[in-house]
N, C-alpha and C. Protein backbone atom coordinates (compact mmCIF):
# COMPACT_ATOMS: atom_id res chain seq x y z
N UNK A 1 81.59 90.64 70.64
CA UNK A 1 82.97 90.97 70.96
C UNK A 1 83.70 89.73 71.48
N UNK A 2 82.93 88.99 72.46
CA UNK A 2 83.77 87.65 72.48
C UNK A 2 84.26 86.47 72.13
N UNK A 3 83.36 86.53 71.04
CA UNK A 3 83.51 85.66 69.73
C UNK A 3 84.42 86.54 68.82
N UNK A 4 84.45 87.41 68.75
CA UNK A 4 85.61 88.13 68.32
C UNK A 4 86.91 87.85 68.61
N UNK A 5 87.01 88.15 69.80
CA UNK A 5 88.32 87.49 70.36
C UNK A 5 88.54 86.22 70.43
N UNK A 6 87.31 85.14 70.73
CA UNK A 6 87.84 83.76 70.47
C UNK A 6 88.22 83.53 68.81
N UNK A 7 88.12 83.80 67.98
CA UNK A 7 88.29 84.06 66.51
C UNK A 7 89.56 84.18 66.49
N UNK A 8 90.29 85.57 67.12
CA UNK A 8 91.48 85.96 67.37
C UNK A 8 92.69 85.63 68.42
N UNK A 9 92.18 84.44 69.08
CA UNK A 9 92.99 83.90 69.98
C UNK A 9 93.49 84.60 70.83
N UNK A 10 92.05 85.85 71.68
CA UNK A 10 92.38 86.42 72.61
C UNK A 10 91.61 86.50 73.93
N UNK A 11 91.98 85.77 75.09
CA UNK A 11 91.03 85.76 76.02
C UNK A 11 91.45 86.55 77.24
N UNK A 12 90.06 87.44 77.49
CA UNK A 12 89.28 88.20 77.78
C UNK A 12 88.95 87.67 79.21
N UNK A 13 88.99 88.57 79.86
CA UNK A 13 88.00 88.57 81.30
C UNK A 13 86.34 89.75 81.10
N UNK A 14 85.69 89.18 81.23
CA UNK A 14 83.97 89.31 81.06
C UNK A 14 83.38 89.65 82.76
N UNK A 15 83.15 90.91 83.16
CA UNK A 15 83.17 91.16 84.38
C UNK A 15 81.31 91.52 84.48
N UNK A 16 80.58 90.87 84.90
CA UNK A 16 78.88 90.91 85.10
C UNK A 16 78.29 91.14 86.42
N UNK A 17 77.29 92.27 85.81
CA UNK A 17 76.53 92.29 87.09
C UNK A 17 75.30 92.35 87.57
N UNK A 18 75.18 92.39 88.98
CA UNK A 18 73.90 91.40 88.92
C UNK A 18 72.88 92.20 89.00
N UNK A 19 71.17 92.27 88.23
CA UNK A 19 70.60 93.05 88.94
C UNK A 19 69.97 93.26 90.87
N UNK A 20 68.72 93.82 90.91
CA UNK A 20 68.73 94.16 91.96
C UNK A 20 68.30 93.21 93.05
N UNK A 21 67.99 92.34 92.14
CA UNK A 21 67.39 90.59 92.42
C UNK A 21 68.57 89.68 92.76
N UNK A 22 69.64 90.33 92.68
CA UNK A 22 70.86 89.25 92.69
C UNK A 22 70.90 88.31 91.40
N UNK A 23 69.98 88.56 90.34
CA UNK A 23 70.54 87.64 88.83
C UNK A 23 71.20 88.23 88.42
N UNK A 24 71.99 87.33 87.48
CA UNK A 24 73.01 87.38 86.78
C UNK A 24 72.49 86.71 85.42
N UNK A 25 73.01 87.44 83.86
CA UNK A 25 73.05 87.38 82.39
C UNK A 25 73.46 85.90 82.45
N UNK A 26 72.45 84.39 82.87
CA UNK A 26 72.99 82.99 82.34
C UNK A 26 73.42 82.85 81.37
N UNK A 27 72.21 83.11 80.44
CA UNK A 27 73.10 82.34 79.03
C UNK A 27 73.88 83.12 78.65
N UNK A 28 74.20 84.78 78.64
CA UNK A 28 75.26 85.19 78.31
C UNK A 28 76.27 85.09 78.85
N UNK A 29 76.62 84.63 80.21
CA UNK A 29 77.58 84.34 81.08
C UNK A 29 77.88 82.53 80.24
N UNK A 30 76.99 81.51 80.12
CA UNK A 30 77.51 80.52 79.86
C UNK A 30 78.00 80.47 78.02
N UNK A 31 77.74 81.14 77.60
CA UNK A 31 77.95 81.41 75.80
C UNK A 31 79.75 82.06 76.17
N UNK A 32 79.62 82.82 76.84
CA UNK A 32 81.09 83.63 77.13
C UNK A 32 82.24 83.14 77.58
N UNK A 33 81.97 82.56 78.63
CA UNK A 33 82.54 81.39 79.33
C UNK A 33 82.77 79.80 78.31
N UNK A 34 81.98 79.50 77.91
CA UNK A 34 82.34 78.37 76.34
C UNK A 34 83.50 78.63 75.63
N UNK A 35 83.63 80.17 75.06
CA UNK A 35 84.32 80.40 74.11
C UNK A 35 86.19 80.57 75.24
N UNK A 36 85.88 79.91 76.40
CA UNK A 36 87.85 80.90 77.05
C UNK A 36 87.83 81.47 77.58
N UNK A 37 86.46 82.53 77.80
CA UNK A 37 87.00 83.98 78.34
C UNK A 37 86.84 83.91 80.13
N UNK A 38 87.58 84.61 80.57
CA UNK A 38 87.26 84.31 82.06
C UNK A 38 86.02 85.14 82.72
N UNK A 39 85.12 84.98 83.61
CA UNK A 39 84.06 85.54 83.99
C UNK A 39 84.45 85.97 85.57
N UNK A 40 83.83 87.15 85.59
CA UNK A 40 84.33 87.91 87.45
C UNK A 40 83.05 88.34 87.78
N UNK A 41 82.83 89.60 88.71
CA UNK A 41 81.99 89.78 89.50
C UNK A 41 82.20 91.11 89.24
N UNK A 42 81.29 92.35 88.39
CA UNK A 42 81.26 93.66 88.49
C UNK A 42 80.74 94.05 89.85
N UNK A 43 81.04 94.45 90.84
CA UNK A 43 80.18 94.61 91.89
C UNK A 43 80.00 96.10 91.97
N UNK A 44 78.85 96.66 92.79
CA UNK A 44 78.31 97.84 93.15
C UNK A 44 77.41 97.32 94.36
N UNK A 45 78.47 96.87 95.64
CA UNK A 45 77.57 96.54 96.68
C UNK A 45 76.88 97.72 97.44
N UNK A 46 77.99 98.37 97.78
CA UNK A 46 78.49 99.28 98.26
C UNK A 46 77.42 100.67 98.39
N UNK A 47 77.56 101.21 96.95
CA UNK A 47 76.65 102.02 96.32
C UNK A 47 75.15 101.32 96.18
N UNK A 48 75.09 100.31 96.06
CA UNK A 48 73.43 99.34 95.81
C UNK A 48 73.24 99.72 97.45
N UNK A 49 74.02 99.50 98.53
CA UNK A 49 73.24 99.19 99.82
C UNK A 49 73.39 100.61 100.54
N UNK A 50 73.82 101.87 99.71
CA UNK A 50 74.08 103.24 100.58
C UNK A 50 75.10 103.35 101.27
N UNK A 51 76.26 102.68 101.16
CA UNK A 51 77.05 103.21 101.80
C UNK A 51 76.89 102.39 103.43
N UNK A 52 75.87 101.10 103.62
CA UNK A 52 76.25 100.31 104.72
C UNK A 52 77.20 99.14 104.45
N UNK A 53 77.95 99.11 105.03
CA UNK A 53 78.95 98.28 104.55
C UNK A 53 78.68 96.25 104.63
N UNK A 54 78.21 96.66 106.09
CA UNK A 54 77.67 95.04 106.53
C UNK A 54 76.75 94.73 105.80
N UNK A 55 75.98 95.76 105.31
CA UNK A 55 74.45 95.21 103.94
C UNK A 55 75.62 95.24 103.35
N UNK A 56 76.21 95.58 102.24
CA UNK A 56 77.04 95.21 101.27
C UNK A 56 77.77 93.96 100.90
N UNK A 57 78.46 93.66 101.86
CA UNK A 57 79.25 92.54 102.33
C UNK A 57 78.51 91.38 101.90
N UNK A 58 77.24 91.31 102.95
CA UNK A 58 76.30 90.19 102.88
C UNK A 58 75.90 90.08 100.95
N UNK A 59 74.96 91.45 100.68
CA UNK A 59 75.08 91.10 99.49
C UNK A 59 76.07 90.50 98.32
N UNK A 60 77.19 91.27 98.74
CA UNK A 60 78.25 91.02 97.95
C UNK A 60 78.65 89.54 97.88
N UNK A 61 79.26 88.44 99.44
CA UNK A 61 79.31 87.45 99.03
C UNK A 61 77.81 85.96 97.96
N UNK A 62 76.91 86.77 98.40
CA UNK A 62 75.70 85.71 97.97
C UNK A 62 75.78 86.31 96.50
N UNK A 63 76.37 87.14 96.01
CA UNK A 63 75.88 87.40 94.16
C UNK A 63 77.34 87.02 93.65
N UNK A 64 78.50 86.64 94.41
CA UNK A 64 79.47 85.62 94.18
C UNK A 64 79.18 84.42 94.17
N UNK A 65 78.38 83.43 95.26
CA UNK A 65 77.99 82.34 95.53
C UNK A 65 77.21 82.28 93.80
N UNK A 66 76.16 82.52 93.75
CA UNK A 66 75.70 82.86 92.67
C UNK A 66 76.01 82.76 91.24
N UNK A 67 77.10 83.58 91.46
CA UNK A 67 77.36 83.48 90.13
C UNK A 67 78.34 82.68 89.80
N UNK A 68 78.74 81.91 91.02
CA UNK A 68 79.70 80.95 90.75
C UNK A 68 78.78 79.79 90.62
N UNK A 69 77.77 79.65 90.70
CA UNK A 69 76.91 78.33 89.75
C UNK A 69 76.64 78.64 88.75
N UNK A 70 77.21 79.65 87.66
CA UNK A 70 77.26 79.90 86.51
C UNK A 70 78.09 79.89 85.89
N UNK A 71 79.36 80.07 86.42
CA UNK A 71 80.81 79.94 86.09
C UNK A 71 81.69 80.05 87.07
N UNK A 72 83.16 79.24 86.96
CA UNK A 72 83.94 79.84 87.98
C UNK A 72 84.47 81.50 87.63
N UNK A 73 84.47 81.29 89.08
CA UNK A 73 85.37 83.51 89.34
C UNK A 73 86.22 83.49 90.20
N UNK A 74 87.12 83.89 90.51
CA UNK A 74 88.08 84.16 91.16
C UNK A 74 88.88 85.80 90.96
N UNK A 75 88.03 86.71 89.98
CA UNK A 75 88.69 87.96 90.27
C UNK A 75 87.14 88.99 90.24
N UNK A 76 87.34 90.22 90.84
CA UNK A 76 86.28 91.08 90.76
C UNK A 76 86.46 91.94 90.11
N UNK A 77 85.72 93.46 90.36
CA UNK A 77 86.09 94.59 89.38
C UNK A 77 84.98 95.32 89.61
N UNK A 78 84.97 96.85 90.38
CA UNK A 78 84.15 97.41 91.18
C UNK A 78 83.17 98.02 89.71
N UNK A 79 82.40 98.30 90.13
CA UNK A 79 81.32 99.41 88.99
C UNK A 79 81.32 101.12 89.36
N UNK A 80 81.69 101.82 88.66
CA UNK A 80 82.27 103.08 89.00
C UNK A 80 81.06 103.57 89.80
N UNK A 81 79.68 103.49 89.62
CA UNK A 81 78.42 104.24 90.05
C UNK A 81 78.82 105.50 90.27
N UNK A 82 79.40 106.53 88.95
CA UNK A 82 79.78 107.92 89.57
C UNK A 82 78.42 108.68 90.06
N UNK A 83 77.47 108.43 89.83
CA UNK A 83 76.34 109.30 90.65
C UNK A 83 76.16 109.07 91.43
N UNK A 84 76.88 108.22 92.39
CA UNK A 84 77.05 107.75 93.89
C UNK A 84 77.67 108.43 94.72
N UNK A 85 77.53 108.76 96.30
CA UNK A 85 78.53 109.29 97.04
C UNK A 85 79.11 108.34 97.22
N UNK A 86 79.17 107.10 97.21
CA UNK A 86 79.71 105.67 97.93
C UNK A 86 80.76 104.87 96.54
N UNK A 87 82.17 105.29 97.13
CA UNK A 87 82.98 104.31 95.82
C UNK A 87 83.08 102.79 96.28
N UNK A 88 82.69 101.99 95.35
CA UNK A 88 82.61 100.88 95.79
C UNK A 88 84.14 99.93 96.07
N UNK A 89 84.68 100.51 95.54
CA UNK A 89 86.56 100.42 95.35
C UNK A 89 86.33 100.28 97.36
N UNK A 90 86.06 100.85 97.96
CA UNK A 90 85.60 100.90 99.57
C UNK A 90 85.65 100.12 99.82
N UNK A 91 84.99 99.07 99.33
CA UNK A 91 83.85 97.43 100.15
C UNK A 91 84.82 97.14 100.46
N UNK A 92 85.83 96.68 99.50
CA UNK A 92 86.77 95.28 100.22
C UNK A 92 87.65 95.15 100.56
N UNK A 93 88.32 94.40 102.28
CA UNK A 93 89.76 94.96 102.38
C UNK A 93 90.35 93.13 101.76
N UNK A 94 91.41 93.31 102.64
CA UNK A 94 92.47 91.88 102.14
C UNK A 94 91.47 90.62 102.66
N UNK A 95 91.10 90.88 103.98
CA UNK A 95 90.28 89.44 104.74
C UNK A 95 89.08 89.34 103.39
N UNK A 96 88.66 90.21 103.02
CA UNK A 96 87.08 89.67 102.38
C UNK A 96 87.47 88.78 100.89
N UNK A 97 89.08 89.01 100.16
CA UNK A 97 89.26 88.41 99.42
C UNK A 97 89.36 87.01 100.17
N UNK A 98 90.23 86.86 100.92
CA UNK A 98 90.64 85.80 101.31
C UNK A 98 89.42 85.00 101.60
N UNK A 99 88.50 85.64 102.34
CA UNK A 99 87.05 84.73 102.68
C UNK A 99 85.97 84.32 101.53
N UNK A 100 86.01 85.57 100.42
CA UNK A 100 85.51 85.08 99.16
C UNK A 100 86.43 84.39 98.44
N UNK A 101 87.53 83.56 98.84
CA UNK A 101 88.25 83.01 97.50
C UNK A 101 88.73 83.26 96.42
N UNK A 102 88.84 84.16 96.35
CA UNK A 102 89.79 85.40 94.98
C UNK A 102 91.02 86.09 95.18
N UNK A 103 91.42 85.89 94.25
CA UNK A 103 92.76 85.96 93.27
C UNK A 103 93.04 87.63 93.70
N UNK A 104 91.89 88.54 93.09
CA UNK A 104 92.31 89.95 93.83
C UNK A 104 91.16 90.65 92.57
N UNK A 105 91.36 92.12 92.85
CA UNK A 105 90.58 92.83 92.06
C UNK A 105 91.42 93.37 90.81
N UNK A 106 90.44 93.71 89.57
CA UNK A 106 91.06 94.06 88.50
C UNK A 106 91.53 95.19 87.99
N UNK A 107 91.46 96.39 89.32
CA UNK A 107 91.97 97.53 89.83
C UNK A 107 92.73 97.23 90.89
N UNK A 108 92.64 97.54 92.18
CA UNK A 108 93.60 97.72 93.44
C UNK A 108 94.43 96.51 93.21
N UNK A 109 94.39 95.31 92.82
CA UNK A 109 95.17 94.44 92.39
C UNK A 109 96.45 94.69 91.24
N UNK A 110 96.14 95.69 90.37
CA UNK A 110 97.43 95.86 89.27
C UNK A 110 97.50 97.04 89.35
N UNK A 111 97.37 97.86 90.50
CA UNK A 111 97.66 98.96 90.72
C UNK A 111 99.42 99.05 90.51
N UNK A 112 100.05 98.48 91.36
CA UNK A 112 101.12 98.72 91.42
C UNK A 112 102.24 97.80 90.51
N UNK A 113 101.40 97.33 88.84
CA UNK A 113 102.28 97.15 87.67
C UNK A 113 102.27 98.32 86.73
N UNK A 114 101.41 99.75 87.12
CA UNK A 114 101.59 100.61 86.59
C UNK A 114 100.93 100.67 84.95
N UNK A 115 99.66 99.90 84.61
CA UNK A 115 99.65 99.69 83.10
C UNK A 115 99.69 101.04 82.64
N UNK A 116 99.29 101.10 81.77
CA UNK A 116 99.27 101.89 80.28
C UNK A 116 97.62 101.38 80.47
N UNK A 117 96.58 102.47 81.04
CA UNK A 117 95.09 101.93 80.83
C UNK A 117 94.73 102.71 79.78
N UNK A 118 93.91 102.17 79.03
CA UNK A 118 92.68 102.49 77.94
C UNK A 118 91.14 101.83 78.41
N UNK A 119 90.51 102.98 78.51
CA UNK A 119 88.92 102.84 78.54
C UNK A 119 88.09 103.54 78.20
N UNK A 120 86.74 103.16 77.71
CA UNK A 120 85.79 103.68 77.01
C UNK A 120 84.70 104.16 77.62
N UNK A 121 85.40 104.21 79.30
CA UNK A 121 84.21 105.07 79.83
C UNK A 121 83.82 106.14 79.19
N UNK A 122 82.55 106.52 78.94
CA UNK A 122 81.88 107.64 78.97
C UNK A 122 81.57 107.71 77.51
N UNK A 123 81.87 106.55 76.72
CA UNK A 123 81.77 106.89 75.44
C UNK A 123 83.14 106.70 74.63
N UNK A 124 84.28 107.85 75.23
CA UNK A 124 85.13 107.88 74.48
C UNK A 124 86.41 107.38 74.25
N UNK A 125 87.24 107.16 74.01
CA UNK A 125 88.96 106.49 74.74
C UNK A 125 89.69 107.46 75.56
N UNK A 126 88.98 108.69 75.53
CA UNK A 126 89.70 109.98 76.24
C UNK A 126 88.83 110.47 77.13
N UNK A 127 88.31 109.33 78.07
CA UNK A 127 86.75 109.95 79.13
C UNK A 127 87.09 111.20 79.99
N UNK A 128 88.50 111.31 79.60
CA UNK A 128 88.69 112.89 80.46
C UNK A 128 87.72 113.17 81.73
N UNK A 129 87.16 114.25 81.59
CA UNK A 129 86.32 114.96 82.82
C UNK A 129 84.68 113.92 82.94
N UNK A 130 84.61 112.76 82.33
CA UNK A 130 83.38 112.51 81.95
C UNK A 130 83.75 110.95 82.91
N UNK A 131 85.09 110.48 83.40
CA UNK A 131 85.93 109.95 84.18
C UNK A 131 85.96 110.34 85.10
N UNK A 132 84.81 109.66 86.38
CA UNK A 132 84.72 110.06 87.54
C UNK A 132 86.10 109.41 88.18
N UNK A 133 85.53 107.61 88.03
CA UNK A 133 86.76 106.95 88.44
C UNK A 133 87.07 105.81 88.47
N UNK A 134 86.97 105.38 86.95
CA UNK A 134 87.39 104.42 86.21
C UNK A 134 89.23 104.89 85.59
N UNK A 135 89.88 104.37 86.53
CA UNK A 135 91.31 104.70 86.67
C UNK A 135 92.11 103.62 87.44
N UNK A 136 93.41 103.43 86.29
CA UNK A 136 94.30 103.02 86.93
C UNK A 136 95.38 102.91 86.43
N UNK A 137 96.50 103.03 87.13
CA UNK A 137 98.08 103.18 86.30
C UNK A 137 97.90 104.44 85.52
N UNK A 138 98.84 104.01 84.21
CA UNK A 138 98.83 105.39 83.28
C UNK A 138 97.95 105.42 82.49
N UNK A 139 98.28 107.09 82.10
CA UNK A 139 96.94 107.23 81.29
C UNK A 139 97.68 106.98 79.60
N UNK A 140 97.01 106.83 79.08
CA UNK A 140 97.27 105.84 77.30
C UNK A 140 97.74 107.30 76.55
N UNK A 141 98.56 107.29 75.74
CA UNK A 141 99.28 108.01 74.94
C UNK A 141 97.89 109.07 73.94
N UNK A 142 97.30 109.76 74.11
CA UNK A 142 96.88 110.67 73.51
C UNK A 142 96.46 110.06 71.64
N UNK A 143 97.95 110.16 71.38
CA UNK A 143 97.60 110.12 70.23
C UNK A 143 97.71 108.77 69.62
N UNK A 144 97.10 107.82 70.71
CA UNK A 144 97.65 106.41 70.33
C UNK A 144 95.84 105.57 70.87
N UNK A 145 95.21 106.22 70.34
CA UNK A 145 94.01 105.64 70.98
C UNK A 145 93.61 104.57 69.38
N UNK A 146 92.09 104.09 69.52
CA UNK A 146 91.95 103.39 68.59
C UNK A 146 91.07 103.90 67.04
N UNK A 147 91.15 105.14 67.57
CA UNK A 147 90.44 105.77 66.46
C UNK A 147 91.46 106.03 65.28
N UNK A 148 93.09 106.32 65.82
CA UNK A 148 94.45 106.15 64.65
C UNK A 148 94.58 105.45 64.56
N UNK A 149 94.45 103.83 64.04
CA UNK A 149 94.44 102.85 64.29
C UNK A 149 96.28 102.25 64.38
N UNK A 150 96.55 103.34 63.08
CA UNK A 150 98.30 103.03 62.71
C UNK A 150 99.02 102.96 63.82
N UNK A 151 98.70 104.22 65.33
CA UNK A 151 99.59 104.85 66.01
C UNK A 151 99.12 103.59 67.28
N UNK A 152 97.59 103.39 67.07
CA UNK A 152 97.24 102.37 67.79
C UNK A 152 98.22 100.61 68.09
N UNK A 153 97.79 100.79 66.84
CA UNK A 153 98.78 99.67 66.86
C UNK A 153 100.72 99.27 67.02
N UNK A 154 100.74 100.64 66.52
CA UNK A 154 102.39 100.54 66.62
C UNK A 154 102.75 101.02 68.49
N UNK A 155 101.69 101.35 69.32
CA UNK A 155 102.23 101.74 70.55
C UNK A 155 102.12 100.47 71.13
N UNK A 156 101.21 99.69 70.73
CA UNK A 156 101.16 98.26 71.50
C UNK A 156 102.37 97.57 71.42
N UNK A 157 102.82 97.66 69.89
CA UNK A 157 104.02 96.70 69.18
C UNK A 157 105.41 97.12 69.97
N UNK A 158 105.04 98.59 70.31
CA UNK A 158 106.35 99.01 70.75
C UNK A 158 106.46 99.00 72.64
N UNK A 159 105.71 99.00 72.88
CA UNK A 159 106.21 99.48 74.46
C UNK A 159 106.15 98.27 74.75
N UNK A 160 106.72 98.24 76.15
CA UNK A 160 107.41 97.12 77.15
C UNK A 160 106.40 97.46 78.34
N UNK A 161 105.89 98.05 78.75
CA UNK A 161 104.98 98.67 80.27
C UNK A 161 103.79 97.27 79.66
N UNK A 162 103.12 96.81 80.74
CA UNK A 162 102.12 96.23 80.75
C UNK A 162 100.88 97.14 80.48
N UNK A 163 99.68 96.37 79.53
CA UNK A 163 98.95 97.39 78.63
C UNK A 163 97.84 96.49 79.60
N UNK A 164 96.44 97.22 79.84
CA UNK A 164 95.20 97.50 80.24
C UNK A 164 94.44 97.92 79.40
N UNK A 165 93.06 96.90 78.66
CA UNK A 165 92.29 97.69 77.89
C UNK A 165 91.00 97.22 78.64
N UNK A 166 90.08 98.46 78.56
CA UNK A 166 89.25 98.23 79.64
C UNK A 166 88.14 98.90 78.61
N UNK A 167 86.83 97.80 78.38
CA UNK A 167 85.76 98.34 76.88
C UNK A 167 84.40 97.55 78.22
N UNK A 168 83.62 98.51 77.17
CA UNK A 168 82.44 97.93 78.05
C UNK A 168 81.02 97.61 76.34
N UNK A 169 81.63 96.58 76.39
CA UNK A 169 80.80 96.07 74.66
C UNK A 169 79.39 96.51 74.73
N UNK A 170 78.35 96.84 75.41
CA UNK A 170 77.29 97.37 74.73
C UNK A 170 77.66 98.64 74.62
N UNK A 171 78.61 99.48 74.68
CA UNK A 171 78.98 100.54 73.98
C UNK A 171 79.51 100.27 72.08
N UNK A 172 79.29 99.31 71.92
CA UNK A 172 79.78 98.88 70.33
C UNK A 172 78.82 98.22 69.77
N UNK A 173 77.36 98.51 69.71
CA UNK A 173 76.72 98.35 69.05
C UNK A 173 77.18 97.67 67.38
N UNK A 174 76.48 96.38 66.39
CA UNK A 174 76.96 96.42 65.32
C UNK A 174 75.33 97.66 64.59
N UNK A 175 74.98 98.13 65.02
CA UNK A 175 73.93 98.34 64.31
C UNK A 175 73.40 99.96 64.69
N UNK A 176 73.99 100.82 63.51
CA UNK A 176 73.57 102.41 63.56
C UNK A 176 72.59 102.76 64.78
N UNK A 177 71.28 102.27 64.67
CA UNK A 177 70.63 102.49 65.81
C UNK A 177 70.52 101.93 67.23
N UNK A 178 71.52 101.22 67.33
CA UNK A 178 71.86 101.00 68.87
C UNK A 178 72.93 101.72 68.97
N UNK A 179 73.41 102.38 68.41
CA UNK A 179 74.97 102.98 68.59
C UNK A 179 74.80 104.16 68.76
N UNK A 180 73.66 104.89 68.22
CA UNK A 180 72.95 106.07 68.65
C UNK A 180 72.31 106.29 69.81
N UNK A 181 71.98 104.73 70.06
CA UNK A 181 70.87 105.20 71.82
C UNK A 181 71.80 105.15 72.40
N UNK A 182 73.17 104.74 72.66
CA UNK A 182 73.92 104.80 73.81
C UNK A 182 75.15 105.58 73.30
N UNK A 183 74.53 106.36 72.45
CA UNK A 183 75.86 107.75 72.38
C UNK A 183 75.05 108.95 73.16
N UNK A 184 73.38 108.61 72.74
CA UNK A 184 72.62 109.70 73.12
C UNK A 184 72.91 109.86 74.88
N UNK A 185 72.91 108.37 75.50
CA UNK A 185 72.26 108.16 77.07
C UNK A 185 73.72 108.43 77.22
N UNK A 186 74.95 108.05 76.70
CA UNK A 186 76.76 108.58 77.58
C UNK A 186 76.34 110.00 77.26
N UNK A 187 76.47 110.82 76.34
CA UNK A 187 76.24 112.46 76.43
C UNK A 187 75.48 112.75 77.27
N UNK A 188 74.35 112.29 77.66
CA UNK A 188 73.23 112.96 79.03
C UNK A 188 74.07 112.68 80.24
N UNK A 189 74.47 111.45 79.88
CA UNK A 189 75.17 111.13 81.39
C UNK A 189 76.57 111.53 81.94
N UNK A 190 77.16 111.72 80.69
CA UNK A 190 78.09 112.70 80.95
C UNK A 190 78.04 114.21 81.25
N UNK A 191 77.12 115.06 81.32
CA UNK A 191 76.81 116.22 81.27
C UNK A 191 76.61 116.18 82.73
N UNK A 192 75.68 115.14 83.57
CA UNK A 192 75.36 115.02 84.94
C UNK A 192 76.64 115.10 85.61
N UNK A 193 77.54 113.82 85.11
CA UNK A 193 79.26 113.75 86.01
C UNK A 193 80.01 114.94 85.70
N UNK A 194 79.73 115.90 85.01
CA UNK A 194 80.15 117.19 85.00
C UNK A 194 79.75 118.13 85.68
N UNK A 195 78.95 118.09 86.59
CA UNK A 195 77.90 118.94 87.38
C UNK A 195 78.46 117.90 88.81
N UNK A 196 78.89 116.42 88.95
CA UNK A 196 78.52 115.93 90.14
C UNK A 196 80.68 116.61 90.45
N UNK A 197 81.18 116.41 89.56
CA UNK A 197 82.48 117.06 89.26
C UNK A 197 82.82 118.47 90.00
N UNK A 198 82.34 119.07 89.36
CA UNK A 198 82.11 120.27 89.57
C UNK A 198 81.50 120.91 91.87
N UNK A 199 80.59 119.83 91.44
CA UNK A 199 80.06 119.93 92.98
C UNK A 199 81.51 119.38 93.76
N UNK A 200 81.63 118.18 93.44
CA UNK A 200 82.95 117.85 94.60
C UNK A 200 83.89 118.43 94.58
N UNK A 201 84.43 119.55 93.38
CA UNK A 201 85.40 120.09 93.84
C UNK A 201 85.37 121.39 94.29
N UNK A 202 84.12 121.94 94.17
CA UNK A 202 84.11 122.99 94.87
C UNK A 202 83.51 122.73 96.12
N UNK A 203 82.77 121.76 96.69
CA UNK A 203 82.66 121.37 98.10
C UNK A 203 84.00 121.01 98.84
């Protein structure tokens, strides 16, 4: 996908995260970063440390440190963890940007330009109920997703609102059978956020 867009003279912010070791995807971070695209920090401190905030924190700045010897970053972008009680959108107030050196987040930051968002949580462009809370601004015109491609394209051409497209590329497999294992694992996992759904609103 990002050679895609470098192809197309479109650059991309590439948001990675780390496992439980604090690594981070090198060579795919430095292959990505080659081609333009900007690299951030998916974080899930928050939810990784239970809901303690001071464990979070700590983790949180050292898998920045980190991954900034892999590339520069200067913006973040929380990880939904909907099977979490803990939203990680939580961790950070204004001081922790300022002390990590960033620009702002790629949510609570363009909150208030109102985009036009599109995302592929859950599988689909319409994650509806399967959308714990991967959200922001408006929600994308129904019948203007990318599966019409015509209506797709003519809503981009036409509106004036600032547009948000928000894809998470190992959901785009080029190859039938990877595109099947992670249609199979979003349907299981969507069936769970329908049940964790369900619990929070009737609690």
């Amino acid at each position: 996908m990002a050679q895609m867009e470098n192809r197309l003279g479109v650059r991309a912010t590439y948001y990675f995260r780390a496992d439980a070791r604090g690594v981070f995807s090198a060579a795919e971070i430095a292959m990505i970063a080659g081609l333009g695209h900007e690299i951030g920090y998916h974080y899930e401190d928050l939810s990784f440390c239970k809901g303690h905030r001071d464990l979070a924190l700590i983790r949180f700045h050292r898998n920045i440190e980190t991954l900034r010897q892999l590339a520069p970053c200067v913006t973040v972008s929380m990880h939904g963890a909907p099977l979490s009680r803990y939203h990680n959108q939580d961790l950070l107030g204004e001081d922790d940007f300022v002390q990590a050196s960033l620009l702002g987040d790629a949510v609570s930051s363009v909150s208030s330009f109102a985009p036009y968002y599109l995302t592929d949580t859950g599988g689909c462009w319409l994650a509806g109920k399967s959308n714990l809370r991967d959200r922001v601004g408006k929600y994308w015109p129904a019948h203007a997703v990318p599966v019409n491609m015509p209506a797709f394209k003519g809503f981009i051409a036409e509106t004036r609102q600032p547009l948000y497209i928000s894809t998470h590329p190992e959901r785009w497999s080029a190859t039938m059978p990877g595109y099947m294992s992670i249609k199979m694992a979003d349907m299981a996992i969507n069936a769970v956020k329908r049940v964790v759904r369900l619990a929070r609103f009737s609690g």
